[in-house]
Protein backbone atom coordinates (compact mmCIF):
# COMPACT_ATOMS: atom_id res chain seq x y z
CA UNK A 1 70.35 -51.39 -25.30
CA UNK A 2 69.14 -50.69 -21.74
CA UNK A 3 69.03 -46.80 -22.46
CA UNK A 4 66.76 -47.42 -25.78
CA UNK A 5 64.48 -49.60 -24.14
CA UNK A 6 63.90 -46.93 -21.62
CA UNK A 7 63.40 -44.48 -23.67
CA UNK A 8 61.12 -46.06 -25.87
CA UNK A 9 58.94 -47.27 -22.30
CA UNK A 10 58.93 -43.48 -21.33
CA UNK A 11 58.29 -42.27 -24.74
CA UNK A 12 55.41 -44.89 -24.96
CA UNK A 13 53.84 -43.86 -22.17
CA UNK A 14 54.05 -39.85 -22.62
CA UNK A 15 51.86 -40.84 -25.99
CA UNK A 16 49.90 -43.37 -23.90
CA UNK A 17 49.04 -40.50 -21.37
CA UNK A 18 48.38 -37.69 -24.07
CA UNK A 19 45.74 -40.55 -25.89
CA UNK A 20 43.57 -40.62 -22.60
CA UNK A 21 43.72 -36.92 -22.20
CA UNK A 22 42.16 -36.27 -25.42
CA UNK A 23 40.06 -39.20 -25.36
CA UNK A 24 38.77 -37.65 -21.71
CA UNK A 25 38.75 -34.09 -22.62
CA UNK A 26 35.62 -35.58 -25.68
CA UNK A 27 33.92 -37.63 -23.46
CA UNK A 28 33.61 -34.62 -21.10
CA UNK A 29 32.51 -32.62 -24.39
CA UNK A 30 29.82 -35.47 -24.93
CA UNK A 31 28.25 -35.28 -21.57
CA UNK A 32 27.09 -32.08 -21.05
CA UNK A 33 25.24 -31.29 -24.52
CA UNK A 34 23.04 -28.06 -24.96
CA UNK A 35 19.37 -29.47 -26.54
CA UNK A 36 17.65 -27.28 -28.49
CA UNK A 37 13.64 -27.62 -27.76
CA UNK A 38 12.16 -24.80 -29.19
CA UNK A 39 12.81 -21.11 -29.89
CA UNK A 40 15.79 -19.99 -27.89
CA UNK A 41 14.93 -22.63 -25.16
CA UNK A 42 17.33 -25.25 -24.48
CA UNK A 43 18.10 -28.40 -21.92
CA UNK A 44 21.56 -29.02 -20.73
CA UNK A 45 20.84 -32.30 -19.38
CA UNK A 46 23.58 -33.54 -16.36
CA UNK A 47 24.12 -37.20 -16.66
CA UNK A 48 26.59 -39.56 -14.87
CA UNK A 49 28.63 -38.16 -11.66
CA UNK A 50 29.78 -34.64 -11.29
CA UNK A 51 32.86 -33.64 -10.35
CA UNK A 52 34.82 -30.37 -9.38
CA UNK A 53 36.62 -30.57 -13.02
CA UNK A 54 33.40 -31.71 -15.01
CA UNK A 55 31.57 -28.68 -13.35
CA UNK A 56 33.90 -26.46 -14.14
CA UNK A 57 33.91 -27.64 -17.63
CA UNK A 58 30.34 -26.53 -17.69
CA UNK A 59 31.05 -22.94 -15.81
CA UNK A 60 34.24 -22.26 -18.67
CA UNK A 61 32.65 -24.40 -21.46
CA UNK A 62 29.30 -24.85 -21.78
CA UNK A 63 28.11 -21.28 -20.76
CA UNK A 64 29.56 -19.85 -23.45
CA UNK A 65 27.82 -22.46 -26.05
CA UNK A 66 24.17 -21.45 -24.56
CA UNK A 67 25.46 -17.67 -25.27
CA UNK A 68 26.69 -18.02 -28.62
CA UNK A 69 23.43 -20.17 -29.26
CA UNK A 70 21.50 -17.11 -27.74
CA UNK A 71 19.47 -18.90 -25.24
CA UNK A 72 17.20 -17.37 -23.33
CA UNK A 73 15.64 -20.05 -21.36
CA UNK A 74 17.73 -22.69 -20.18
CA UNK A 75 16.54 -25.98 -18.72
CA UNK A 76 19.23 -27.47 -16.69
CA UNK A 77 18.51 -31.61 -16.15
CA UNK A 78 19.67 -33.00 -12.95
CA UNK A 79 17.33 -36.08 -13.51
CA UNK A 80 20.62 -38.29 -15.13
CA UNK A 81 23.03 -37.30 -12.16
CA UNK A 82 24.44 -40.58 -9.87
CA UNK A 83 26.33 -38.51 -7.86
CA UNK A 84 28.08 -35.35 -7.11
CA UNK A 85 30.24 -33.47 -5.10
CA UNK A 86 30.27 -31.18 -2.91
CA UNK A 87 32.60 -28.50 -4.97
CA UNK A 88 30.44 -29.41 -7.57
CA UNK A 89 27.44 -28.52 -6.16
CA UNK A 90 28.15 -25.43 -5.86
CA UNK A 91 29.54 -24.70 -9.42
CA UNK A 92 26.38 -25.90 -10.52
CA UNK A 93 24.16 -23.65 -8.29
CA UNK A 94 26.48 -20.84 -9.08
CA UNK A 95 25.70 -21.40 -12.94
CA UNK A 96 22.41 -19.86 -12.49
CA UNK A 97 23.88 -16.67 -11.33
CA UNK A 98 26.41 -16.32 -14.37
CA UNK A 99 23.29 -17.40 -16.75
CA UNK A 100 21.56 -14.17 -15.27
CA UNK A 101 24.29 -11.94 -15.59
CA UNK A 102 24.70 -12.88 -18.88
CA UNK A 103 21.41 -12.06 -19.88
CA UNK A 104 19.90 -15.89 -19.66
CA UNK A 105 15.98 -14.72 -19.09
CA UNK A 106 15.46 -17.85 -16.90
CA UNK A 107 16.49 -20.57 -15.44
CA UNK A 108 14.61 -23.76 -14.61
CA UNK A 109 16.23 -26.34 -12.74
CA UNK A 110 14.47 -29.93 -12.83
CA UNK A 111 14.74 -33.71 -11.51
CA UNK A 112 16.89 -32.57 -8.33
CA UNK A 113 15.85 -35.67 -6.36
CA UNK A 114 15.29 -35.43 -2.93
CA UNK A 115 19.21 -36.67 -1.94
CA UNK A 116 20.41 -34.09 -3.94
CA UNK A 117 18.41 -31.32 -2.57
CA UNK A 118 18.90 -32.30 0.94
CA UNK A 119 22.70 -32.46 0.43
CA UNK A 120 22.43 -28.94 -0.86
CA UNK A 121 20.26 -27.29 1.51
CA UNK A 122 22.80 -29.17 4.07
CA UNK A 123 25.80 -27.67 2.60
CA UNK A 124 23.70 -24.34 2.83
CA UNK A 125 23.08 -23.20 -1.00
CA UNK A 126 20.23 -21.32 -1.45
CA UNK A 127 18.19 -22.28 -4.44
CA UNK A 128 14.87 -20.81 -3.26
CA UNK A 129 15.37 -18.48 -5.61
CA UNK A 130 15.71 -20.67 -8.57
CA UNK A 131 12.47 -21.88 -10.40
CA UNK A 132 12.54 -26.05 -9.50
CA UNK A 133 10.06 -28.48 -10.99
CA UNK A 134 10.13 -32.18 -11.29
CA UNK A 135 10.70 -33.17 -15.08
CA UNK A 136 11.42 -31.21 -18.25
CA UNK A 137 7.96 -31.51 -19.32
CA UNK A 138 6.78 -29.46 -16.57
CA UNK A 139 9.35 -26.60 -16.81
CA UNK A 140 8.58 -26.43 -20.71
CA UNK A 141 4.26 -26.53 -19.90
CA UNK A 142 5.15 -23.62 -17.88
CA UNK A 143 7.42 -21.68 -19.97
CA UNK A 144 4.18 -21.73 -22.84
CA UNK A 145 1.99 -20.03 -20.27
């Protein structure tokens, strides 16, 4: 009797454990949507705290979404981010560079508040390079012009 109770506990909790995976893996899907806003112009809007694993969800994932939806101008959102970390920082920052390799014509970053950006120029990543404005509204006013 001992032996099938076990069993069934260990068997429980292998099911248990594969339910939150799953359930995880489409909550990660769910947070990091590509917004179409116009004609191959799109936000990816970061919301919530960043990780190493939900950044590289976005390198693997996401990148290859805004390519299949042939994207040209990206706006990526940091206006809905708590937190992050440092790994995750600079998977983020290193997006831009596999957006222009892939043939992304721009890349607009917006809402890095100023915690954020100090914590990257800190952690020395250089995103001088990288077109920054405040909201979404003022990357898109630009992108027009």
């Amino acid at each position: 009797m001992d032996i099938s109770i076990t069993e069934t506990v260990i068997v429980f909790e292998q099911v248990k454990d594969e339910i939150i995976k799953k359930a995880q893996q489409e909550v990660l899907k769910l947070s990091v949507p590509v917004v179409p806003i116009q004609d191959k112009t799109a936000v990816l809007p970061l919301i919530g705290s960043i990780d190493s694993e939900r950044a590289e969800y976005i390198l693997e994932n996401v990148i290859l979404k805004i390519i299949e939806m042939k994207i040209e101008y990206l706006i990526v959102d940091f206006s809905g981010i708590l937190n992050i970390d440092t790994i995750a920082e600079r998977y983020l920052f290193g997006i831009y560079s596999v957006l222009r390799l892939q043939g992304i014509e721009e890349v607009m970053m917006t809402g890095i508040r100023p915690e954020l950006a100090q914590t990257v120029v800190r952690n020395g990543i250089d995103f001088s390079s990288i077109k920054t404005y405040a909201t979404v509204k003022q990357a898109i006013e630009t992108q027009k012009s």
